[in-house]
PDB file of N, CA and C in Angstrom:
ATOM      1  N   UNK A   1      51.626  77.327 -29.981  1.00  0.00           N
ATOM      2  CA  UNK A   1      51.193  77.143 -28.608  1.00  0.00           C
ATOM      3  C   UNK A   1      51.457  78.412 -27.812  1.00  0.00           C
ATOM      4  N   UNK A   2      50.480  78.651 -26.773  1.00  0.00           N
ATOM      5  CA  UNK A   2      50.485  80.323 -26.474  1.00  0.00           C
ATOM      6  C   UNK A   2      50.898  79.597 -24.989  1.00  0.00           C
ATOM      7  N   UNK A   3      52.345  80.585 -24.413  1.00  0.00           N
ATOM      8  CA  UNK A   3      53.285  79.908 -22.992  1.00  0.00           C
ATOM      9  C   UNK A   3      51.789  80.913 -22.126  1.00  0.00           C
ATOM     10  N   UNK A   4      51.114  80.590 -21.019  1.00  0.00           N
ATOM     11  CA  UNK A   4      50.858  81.004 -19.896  1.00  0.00           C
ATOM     12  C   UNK A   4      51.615  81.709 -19.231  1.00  0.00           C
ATOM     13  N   UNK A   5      52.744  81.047 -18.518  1.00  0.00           N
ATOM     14  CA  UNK A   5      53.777  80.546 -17.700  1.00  0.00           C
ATOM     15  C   UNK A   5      54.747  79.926 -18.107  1.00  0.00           C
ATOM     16  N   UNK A   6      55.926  80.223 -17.111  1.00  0.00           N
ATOM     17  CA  UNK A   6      57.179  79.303 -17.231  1.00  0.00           C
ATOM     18  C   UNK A   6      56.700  77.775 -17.495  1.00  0.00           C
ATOM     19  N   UNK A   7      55.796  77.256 -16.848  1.00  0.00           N
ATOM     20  CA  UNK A   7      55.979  75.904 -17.202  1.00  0.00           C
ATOM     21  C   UNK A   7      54.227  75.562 -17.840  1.00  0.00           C
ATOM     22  N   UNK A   8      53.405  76.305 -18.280  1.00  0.00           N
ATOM     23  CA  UNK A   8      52.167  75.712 -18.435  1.00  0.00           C
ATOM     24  C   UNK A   8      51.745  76.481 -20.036  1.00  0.00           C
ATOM     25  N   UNK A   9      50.835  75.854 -21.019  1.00  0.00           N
ATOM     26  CA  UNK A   9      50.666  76.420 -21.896  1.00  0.00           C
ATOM     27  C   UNK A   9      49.508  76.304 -22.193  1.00  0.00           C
ATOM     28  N   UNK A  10      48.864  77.557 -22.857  1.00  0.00           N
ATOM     29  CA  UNK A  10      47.113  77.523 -22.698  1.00  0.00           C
ATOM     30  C   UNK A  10      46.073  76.456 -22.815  1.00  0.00           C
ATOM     31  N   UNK A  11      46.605  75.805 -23.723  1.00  0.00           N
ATOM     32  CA  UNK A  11      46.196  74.103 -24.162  1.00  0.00           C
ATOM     33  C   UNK A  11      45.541  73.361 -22.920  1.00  0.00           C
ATOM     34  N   UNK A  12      46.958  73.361 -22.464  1.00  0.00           N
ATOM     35  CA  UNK A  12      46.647  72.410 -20.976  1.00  0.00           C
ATOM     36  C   UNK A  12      45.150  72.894 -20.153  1.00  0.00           C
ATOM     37  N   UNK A  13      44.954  74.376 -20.209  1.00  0.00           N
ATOM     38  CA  UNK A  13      43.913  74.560 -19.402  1.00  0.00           C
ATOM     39  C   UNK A  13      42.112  74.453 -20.118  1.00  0.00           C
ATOM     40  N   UNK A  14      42.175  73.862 -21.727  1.00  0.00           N
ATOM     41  CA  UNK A  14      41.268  73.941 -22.487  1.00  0.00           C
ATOM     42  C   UNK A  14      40.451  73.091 -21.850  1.00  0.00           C
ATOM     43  N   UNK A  15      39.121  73.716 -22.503  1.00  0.00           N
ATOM     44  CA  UNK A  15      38.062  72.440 -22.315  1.00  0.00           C
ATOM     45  C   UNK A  15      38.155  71.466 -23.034  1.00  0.00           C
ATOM     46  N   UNK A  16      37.990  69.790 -22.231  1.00  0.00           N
ATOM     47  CA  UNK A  16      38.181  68.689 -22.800  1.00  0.00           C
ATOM     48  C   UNK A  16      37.181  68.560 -24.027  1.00  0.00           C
ATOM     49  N   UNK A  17      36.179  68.971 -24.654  1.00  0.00           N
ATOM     50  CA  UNK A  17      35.219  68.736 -25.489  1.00  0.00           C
ATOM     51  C   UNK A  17      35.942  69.332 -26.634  1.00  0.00           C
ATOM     52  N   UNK A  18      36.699  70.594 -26.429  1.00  0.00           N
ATOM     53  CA  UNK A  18      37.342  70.752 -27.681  1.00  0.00           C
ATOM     54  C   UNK A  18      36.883  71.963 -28.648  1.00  0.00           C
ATOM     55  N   UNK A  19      35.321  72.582 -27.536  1.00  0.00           N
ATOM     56  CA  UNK A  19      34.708  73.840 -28.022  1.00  0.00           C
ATOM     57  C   UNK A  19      35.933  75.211 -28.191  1.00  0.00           C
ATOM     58  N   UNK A  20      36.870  75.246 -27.835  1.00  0.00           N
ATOM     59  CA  UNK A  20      37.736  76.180 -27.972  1.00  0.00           C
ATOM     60  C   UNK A  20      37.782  77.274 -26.597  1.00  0.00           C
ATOM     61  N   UNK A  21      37.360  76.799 -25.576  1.00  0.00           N
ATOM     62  CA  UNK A  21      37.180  77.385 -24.357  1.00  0.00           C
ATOM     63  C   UNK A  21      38.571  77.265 -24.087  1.00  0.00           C
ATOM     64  N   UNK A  22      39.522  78.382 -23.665  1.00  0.00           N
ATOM     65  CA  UNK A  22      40.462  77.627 -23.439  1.00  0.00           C
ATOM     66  C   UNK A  22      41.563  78.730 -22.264  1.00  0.00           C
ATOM     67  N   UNK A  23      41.131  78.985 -21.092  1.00  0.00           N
ATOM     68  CA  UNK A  23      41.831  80.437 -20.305  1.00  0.00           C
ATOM     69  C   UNK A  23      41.545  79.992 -19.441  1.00  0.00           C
ATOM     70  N   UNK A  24      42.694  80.608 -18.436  1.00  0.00           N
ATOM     71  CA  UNK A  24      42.722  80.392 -16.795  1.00  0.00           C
ATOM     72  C   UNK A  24      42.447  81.726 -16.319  1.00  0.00           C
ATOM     73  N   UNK A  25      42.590  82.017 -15.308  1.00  0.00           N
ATOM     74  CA  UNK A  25      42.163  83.119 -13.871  1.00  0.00           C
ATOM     75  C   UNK A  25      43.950  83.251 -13.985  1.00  0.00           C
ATOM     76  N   UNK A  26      44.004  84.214 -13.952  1.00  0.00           N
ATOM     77  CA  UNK A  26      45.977  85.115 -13.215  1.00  0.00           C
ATOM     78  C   UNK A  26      46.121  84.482 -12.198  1.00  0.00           C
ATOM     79  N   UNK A  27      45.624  84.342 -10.976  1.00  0.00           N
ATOM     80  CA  UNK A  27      45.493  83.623  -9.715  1.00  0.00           C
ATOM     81  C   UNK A  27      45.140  82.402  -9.963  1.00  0.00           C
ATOM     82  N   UNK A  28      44.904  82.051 -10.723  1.00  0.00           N
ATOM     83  CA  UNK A  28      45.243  80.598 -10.401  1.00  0.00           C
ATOM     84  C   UNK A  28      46.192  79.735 -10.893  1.00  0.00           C
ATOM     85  N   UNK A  29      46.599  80.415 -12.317  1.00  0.00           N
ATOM     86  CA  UNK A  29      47.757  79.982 -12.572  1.00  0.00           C
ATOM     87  C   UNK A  29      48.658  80.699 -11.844  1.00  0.00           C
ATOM     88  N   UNK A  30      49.308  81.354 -11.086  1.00  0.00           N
ATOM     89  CA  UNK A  30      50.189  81.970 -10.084  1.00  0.00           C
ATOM     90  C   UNK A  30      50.319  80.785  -8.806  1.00  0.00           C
ATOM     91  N   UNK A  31      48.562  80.351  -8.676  1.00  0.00           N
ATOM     92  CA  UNK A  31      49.259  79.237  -7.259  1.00  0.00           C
ATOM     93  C   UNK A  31      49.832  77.582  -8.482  1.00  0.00           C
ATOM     94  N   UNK A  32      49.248  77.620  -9.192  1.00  0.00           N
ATOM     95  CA  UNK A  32      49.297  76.090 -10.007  1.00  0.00           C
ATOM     96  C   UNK A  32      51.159  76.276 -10.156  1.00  0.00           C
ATOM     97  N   UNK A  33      51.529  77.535 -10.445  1.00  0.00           N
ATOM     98  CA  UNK A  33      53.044  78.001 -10.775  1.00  0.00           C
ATOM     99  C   UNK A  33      53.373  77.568  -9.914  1.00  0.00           C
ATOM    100  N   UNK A  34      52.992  78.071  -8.758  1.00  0.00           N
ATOM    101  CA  UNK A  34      53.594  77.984  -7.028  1.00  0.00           C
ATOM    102  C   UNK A  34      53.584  76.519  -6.744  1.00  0.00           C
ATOM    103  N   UNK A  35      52.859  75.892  -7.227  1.00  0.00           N
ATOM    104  CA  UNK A  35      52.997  74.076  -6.788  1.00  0.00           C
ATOM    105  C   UNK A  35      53.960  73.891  -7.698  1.00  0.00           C
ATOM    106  N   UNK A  36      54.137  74.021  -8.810  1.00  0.00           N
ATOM    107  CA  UNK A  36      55.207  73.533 -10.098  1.00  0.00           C
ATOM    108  C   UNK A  36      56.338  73.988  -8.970  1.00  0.00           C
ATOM    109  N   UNK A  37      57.024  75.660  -9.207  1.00  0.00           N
ATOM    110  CA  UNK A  37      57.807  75.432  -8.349  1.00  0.00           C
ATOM    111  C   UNK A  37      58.528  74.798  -7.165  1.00  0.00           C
ATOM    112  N   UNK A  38      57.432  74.926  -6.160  1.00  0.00           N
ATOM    113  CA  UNK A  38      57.571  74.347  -4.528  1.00  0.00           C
ATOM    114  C   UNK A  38      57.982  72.668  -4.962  1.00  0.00           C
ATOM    115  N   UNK A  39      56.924  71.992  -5.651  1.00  0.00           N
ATOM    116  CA  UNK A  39      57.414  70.746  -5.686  1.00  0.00           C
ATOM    117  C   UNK A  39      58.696  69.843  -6.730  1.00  0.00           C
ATOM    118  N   UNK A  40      58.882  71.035  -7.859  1.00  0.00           N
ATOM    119  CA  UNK A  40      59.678  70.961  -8.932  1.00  0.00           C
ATOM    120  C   UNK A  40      59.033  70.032  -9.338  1.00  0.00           C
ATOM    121  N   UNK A  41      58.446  69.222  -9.643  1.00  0.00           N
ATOM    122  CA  UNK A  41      57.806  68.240 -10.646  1.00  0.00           C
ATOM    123  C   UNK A  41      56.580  69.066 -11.561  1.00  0.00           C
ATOM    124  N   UNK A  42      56.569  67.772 -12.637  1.00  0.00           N
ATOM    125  CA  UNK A  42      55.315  68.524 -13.545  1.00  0.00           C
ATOM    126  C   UNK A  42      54.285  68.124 -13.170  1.00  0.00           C
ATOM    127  N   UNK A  43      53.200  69.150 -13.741  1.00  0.00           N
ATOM    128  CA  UNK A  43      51.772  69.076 -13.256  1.00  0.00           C
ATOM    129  C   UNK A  43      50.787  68.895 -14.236  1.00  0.00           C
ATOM    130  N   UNK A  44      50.306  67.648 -13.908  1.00  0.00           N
ATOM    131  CA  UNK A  44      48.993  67.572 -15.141  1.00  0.00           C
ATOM    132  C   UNK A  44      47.744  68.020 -14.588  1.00  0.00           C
ATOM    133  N   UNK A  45      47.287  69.010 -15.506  1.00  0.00           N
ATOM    134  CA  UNK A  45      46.061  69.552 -15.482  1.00  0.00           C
ATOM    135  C   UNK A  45      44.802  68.561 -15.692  1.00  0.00           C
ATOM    136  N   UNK A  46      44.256  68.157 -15.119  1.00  0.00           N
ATOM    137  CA  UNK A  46      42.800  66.878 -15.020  1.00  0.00           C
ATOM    138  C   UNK A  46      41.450  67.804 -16.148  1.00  0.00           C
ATOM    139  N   UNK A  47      41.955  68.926 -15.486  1.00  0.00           N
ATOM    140  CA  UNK A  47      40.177  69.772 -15.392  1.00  0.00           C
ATOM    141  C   UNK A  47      40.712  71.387 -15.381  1.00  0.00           C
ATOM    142  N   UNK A  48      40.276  71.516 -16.757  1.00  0.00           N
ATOM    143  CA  UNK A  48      40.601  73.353 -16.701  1.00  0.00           C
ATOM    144  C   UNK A  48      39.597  73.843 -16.703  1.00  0.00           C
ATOM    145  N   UNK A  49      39.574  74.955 -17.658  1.00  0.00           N
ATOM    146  CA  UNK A  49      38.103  75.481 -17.549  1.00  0.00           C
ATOM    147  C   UNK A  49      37.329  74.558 -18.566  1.00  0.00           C
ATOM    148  N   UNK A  50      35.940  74.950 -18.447  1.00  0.00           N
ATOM    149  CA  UNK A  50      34.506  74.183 -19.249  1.00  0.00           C
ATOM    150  C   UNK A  50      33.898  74.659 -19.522  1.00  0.00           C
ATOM    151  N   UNK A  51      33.175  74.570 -20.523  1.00  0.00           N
ATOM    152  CA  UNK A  51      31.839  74.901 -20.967  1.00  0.00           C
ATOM    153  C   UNK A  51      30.858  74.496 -20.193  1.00  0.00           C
ATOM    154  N   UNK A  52      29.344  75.389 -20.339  1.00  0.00           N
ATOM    155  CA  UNK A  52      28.393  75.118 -19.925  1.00  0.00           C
ATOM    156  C   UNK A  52      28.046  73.498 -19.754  1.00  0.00           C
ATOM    157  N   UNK A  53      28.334  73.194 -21.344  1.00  0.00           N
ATOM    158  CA  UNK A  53      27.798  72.013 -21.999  1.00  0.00           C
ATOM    159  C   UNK A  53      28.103  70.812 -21.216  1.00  0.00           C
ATOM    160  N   UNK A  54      29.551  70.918 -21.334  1.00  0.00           N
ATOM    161  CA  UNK A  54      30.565  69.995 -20.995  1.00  0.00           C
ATOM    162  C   UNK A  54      30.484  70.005 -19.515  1.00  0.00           C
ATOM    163  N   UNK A  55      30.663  70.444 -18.651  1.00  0.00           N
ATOM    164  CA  UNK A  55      30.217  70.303 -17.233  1.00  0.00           C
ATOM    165  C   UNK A  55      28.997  70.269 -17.246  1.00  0.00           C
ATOM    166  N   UNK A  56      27.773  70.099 -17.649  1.00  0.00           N
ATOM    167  CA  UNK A  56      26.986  69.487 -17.700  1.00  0.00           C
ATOM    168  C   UNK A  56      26.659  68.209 -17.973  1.00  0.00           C
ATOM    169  N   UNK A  57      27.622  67.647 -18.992  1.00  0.00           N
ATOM    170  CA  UNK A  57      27.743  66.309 -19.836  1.00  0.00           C
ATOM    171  C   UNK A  57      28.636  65.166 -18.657  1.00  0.00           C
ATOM    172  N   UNK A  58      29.601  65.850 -17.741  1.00  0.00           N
ATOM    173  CA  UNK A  58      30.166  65.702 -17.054  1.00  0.00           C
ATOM    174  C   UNK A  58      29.684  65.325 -15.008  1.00  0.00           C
ATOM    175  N   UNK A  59      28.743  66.185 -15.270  1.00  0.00           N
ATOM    176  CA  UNK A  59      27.792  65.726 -13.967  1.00  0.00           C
ATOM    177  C   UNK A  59      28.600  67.283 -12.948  1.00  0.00           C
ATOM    178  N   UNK A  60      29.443  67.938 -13.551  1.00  0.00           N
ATOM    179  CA  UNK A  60      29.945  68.920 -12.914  1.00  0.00           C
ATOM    180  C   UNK A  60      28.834  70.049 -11.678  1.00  0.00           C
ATOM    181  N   UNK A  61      29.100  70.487 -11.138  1.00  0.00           N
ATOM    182  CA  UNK A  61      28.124  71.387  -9.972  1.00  0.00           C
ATOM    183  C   UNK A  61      27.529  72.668 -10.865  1.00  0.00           C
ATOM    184  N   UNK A  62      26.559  72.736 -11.104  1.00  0.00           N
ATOM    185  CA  UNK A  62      26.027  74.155 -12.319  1.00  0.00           C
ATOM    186  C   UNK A  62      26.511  75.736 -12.214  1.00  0.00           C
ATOM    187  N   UNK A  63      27.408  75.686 -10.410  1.00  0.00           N
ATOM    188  CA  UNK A  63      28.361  76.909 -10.404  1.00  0.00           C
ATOM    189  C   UNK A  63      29.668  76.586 -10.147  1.00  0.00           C
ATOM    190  N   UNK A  64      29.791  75.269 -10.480  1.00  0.00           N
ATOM    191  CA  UNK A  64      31.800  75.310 -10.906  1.00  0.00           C
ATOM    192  C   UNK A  64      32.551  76.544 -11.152  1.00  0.00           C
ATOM    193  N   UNK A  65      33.472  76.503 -10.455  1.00  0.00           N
ATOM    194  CA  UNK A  65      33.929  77.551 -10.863  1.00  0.00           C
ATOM    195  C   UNK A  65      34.787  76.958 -11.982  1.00  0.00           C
ATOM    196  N   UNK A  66      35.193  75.784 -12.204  1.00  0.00           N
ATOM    197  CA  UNK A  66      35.527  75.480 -13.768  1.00  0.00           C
ATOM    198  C   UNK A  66      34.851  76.631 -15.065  1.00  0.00           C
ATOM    199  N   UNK A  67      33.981  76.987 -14.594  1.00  0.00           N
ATOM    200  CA  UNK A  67      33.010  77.331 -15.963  1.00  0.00           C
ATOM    201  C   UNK A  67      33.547  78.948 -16.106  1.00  0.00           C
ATOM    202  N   UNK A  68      34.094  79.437 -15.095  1.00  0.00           N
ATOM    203  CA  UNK A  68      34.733  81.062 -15.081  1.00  0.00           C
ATOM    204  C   UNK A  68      36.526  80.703 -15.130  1.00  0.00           C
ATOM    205  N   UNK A  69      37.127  79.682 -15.206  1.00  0.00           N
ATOM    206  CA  UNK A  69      38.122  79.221 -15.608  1.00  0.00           C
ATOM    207  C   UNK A  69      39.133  80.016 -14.182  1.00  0.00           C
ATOM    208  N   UNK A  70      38.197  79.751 -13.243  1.00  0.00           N
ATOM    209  CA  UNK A  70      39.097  80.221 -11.839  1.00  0.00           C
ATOM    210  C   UNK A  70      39.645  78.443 -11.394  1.00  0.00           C
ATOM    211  N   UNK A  71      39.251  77.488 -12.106  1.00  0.00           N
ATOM    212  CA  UNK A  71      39.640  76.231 -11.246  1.00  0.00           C
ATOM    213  C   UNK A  71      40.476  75.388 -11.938  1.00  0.00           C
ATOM    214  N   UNK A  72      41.303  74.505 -11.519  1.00  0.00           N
ATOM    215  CA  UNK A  72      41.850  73.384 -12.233  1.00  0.00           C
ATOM    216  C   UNK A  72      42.054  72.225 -11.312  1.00  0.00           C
ATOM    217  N   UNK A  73      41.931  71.388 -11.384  1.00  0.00           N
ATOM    218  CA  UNK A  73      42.359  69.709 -10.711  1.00  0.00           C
ATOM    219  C   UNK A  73      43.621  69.329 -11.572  1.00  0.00           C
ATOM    220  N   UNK A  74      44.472  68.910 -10.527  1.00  0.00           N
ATOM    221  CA  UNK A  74      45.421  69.089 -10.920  1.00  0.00           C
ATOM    222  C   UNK A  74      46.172  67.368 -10.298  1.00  0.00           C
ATOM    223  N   UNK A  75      47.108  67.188 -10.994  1.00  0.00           N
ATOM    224  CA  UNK A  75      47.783  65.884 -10.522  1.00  0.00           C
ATOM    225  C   UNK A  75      49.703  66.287 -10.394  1.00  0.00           C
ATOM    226  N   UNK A  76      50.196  66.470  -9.519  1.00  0.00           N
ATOM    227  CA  UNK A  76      51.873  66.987  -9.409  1.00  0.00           C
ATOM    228  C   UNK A  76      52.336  65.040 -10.010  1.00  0.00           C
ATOM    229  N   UNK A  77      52.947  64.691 -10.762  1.00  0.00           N
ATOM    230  CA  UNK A  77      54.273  64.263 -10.948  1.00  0.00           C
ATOM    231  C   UNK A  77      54.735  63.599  -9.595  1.00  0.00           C
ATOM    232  N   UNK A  78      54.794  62.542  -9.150  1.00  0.00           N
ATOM    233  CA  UNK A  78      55.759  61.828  -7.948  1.00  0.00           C
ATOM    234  C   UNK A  78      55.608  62.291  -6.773  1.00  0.00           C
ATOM    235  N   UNK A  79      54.142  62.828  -6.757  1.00  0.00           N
ATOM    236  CA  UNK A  79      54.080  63.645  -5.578  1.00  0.00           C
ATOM    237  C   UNK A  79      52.507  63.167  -4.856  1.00  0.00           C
ATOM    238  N   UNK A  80      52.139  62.465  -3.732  1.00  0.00           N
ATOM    239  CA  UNK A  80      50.844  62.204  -3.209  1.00  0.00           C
ATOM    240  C   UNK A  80      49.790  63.252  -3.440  1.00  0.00           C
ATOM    241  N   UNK A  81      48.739  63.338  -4.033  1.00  0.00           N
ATOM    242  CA  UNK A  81      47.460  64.523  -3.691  1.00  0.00           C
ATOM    243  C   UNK A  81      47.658  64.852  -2.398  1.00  0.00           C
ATOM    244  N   UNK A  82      47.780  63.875  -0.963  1.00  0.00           N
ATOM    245  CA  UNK A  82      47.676  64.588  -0.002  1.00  0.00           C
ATOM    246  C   UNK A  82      48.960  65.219   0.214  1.00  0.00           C
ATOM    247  N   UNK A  83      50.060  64.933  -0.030  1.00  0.00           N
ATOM    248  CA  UNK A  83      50.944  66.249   0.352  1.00  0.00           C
ATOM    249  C   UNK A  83      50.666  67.513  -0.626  1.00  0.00           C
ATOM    250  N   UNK A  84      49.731  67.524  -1.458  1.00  0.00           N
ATOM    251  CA  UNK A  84      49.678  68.758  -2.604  1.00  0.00           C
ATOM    252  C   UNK A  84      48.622  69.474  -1.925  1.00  0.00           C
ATOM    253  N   UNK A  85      47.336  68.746  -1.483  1.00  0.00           N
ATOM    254  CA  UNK A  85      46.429  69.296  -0.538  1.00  0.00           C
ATOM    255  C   UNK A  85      46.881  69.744   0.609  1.00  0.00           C
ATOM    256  N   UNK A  86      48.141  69.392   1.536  1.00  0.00           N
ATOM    257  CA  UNK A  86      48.626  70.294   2.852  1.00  0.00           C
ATOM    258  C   UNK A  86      48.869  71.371   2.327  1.00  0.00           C
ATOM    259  N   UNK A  87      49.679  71.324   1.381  1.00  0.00           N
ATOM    260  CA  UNK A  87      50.382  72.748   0.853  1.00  0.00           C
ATOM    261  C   UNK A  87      49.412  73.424   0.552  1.00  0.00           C
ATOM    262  N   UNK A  88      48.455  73.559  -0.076  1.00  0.00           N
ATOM    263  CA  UNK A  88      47.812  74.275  -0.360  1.00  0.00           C
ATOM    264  C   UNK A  88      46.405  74.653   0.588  1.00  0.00           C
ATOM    265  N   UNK A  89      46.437  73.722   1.461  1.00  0.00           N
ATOM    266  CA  UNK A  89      45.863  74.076   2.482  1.00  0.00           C
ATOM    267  C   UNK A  89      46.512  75.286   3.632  1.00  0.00           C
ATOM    268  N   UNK A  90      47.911  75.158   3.528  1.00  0.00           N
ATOM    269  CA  UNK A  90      48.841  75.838   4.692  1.00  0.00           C
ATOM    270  C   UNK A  90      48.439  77.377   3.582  1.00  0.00           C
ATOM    271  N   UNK A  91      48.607  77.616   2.376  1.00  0.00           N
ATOM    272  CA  UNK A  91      48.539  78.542   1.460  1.00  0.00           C
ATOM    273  C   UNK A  91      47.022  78.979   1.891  1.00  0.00           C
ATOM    274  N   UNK A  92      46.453  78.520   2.511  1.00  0.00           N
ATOM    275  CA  UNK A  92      45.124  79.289   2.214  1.00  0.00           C
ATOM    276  C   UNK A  92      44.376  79.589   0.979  1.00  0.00           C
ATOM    277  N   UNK A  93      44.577  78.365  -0.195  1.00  0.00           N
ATOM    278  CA  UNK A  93      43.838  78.452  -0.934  1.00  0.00           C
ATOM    279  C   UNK A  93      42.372  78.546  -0.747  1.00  0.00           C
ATOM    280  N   UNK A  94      41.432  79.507  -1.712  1.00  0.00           N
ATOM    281  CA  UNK A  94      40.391  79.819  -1.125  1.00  0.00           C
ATOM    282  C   UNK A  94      39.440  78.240  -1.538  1.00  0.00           C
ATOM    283  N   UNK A  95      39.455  77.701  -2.594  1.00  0.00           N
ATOM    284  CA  UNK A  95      38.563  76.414  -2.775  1.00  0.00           C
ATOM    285  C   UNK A  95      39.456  75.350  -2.739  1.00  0.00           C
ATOM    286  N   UNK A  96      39.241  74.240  -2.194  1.00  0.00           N
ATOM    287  CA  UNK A  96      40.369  73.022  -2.276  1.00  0.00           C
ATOM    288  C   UNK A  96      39.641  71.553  -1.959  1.00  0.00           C
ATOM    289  N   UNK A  97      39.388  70.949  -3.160  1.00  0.00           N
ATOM    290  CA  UNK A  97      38.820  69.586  -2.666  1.00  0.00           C
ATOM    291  C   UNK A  97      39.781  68.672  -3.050  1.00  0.00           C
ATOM    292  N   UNK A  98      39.560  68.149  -1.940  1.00  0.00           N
ATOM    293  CA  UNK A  98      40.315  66.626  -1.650  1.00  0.00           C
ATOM    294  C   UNK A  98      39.836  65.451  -2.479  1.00  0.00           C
ATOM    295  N   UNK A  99      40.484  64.792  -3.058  1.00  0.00           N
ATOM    296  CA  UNK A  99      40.588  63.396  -3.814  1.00  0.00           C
ATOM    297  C   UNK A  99      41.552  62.848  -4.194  1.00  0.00           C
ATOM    298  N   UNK A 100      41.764  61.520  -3.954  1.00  0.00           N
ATOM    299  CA  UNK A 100      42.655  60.242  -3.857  1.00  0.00           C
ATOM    300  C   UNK A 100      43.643  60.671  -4.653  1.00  0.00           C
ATOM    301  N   UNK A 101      43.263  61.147  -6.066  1.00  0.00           N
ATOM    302  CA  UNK A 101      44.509  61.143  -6.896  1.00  0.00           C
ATOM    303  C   UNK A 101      44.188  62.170  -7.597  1.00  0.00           C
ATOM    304  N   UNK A 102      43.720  63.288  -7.052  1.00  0.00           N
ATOM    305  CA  UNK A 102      44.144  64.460  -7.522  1.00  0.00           C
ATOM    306  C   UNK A 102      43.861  65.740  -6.490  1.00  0.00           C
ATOM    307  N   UNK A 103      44.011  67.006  -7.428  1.00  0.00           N
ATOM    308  CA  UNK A 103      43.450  67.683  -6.414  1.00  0.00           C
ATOM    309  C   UNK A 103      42.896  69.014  -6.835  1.00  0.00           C
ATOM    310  N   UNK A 104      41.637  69.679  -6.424  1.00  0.00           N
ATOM    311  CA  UNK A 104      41.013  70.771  -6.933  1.00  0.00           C
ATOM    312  C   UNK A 104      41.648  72.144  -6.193  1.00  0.00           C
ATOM    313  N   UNK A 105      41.699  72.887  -6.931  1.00  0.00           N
ATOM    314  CA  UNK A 105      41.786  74.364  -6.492  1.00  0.00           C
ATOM    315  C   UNK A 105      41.074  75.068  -7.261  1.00  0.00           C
ATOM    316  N   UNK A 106      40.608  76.348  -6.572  1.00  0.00           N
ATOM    317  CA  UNK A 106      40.237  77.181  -7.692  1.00  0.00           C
ATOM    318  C   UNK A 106      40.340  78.383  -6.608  1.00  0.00           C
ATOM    319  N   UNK A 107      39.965  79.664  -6.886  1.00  0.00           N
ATOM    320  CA  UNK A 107      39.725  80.948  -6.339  1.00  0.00           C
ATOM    321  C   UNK A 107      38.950  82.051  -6.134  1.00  0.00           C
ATOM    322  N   UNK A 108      37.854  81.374  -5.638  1.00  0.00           N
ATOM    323  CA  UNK A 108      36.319  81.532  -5.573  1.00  0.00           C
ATOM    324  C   UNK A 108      36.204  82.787  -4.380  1.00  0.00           C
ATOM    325  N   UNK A 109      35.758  83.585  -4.475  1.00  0.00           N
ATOM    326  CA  UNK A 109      35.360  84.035  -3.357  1.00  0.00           C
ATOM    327  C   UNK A 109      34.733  83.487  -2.106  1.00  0.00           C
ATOM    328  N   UNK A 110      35.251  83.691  -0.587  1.00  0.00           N
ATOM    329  CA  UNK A 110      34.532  82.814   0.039  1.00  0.00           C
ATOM    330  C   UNK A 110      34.874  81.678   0.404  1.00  0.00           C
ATOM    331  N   UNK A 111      35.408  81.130  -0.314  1.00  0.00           N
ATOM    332  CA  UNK A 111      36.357  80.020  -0.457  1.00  0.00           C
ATOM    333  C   UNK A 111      35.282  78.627   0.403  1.00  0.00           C
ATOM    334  N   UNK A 112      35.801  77.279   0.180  1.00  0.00           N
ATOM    335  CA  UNK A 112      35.381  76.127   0.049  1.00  0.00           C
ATOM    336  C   UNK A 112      35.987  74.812   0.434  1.00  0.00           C
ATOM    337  N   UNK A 113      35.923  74.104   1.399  1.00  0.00           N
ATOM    338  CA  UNK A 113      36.779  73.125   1.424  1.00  0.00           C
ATOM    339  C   UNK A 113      35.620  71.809   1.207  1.00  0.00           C
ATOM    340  N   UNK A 114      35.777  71.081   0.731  1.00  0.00           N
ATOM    341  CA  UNK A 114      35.467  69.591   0.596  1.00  0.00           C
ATOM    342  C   UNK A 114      36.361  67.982   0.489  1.00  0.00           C
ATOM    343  N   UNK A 115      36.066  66.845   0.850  1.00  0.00           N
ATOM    344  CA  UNK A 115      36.684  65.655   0.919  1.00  0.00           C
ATOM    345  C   UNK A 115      35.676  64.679   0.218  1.00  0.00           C
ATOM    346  N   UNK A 116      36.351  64.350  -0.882  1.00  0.00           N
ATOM    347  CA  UNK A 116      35.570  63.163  -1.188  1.00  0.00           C
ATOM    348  C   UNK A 116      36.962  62.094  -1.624  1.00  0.00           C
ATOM    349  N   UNK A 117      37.840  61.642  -0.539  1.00  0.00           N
ATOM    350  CA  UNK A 117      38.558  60.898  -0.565  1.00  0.00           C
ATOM    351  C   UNK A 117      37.996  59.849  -0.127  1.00  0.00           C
ATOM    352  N   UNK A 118      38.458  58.405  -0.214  1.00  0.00           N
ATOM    353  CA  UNK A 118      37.914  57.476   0.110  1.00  0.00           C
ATOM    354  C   UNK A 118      38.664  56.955   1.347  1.00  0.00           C
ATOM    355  N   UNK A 119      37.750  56.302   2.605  1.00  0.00           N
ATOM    356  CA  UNK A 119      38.162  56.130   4.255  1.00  0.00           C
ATOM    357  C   UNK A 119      38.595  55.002   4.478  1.00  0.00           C
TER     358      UNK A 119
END
């Protein structure tokens, strides 16, 4: 198993299909670090990078930034999405969508906010 990071290992960020896609962005594992730290709990990775295929198979957006392995959805360990979304909102993450039980980042140029939490 190849360590990323203190706490994350390349695996975690593979594509779920299993094509062997399997790398993050420096920046984004640096903020995903920065939530591990800040919150001390562990972090499950939902959504690393993808293949064409597979975010396609998936219903994914055709310029995810999943697909340049700048993004991950992420779930902290004992910790609400919305307190993971302030933080990383106060951080100025450049992409950040909101959802119930998890939460997207990535580091897009330009940057992006969206909510598809439920009201």
């Amino acid at each position: 198993m190849s360590r990323l990071s203190d706490n994350f290992l390349r695996s975690e960020f593979a594509c779920k299909c299993g094509c062997g896609f399997d790398t993050v962005d420096i920046d984004t594992l640096k903020i995903i670090q920065s939530v591990r730290d800040h919150f001390e709990q562990r972090i499950k990775i939902t959504s690393g990078c993808r293949c064409e295929a597979y975010n396609r198979k998936i219903g994914g957006s055709p310029n995810s930034q999943h697909l340049y392995a700048r993004a991950a959805d992420i779930a902290v360990e004992n910790v609400p999405a919305r307190l993971v979304q302030e933080l990383l909102d106060q951080w100025d993450v450049p992409g950040l969508g909101y959802y119930d039980n998890f939460t997207h980042l990535d580091t897009r140029t330009g940057g992006a906010r969206w909510d598809k939490r439920k009201r």
